[in-house]
C-alpha atoms as a PDB file:
ATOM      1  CA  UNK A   1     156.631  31.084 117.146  1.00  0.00           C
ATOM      2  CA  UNK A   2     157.314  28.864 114.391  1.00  0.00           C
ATOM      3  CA  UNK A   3     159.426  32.041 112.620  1.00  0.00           C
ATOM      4  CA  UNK A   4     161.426  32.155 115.481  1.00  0.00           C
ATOM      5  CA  UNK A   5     162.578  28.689 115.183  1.00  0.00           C
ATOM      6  CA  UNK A   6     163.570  28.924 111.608  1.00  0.00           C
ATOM      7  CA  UNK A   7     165.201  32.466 112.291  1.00  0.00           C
ATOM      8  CA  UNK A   8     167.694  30.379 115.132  1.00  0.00           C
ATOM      9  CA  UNK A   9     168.064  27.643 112.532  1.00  0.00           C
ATOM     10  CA  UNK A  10     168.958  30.314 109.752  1.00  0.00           C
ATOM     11  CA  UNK A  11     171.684  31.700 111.680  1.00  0.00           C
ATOM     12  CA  UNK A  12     172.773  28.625 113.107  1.00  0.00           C
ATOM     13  CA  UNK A  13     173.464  27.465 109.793  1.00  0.00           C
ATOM     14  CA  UNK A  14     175.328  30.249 108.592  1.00  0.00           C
ATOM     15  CA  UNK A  15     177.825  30.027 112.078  1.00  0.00           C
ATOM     16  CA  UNK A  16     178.075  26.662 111.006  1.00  0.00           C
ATOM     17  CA  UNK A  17     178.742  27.423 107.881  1.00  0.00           C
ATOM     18  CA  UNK A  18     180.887  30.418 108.523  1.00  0.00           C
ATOM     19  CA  UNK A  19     183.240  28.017 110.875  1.00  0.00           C
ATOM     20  CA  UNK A  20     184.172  25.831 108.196  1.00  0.00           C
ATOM     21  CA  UNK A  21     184.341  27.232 105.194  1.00  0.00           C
ATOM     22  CA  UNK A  22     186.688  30.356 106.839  1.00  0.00           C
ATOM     23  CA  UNK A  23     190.209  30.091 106.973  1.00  0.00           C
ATOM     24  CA  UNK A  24     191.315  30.972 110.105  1.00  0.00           C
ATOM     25  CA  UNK A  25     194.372  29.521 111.366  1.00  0.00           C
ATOM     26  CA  UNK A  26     194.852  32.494 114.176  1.00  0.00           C
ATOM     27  CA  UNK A  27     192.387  31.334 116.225  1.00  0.00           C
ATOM     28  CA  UNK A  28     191.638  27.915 116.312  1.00  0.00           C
ATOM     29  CA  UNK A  29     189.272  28.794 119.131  1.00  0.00           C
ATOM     30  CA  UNK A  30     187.228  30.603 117.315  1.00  0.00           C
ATOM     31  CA  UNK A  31     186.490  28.515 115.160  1.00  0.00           C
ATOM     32  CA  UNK A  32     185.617  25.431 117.093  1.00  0.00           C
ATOM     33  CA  UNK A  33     183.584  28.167 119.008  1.00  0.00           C
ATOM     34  CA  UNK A  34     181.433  29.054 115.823  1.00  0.00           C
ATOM     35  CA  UNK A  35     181.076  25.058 115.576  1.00  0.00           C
ATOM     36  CA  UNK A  36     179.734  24.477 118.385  1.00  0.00           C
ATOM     37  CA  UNK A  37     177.102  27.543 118.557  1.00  0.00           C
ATOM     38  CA  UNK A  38     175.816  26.697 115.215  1.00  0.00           C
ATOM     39  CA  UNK A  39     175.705  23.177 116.526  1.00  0.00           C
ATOM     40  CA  UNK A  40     173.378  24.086 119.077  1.00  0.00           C
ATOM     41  CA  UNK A  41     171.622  26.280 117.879  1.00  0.00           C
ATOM     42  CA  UNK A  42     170.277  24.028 114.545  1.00  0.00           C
ATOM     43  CA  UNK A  43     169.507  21.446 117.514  1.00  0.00           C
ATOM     44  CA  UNK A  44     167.601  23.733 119.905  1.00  0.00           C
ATOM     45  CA  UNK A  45     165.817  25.050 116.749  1.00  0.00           C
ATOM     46  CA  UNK A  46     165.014  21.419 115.569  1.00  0.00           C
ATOM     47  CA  UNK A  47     163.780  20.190 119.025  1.00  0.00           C
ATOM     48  CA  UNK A  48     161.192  22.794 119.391  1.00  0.00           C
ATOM     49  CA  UNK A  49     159.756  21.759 115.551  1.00  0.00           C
ATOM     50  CA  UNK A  50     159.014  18.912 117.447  1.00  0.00           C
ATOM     51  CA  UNK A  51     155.607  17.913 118.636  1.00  0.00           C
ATOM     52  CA  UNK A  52     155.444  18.239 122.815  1.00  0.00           C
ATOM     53  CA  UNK A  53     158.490  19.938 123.061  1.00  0.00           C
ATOM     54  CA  UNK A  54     156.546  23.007 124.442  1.00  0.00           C
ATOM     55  CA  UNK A  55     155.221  20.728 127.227  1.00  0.00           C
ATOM     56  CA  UNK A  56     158.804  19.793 127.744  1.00  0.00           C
ATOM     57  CA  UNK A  57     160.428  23.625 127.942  1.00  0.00           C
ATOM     58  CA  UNK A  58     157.444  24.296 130.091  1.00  0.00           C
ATOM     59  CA  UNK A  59     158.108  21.627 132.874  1.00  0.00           C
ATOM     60  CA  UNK A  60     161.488  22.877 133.038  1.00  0.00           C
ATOM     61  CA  UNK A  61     161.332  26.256 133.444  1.00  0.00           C
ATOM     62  CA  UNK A  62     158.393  25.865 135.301  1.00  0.00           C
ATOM     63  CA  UNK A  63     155.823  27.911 133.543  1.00  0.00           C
END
């Protein structure tokens, strides 16, 4: 599962990345939009590196 994790925090990195380094002045949108997914992302993907936080997804979804 662990691959998974870095995989989301790979490609989190590169929106992240991607949204400030590219000059986009079109679409401002779209680039607070890459931001923000890359933003989650690297967060989601560093919660679940964390110990219990299997426990945590499980309570909510209910498994």
């Amino acid at each position: 599962m662990g691959g998974w994790y870095f995989l989301a925090m790979a490609i989190g990195i590169g929106l992240f990345l991607y949204g400030i380094f590219h000059s986009s002045h079109r679409t401002p949108f779209r680039k607070i939009s890459l931001l923000m997914v890359g933003t989650v992302m690297i967060g989601l993907s560093l919660y679940m590196f964390m110990p219990g936080s299997a426990d945590t997804m499980a309570e909510i979804f209910g498994l």
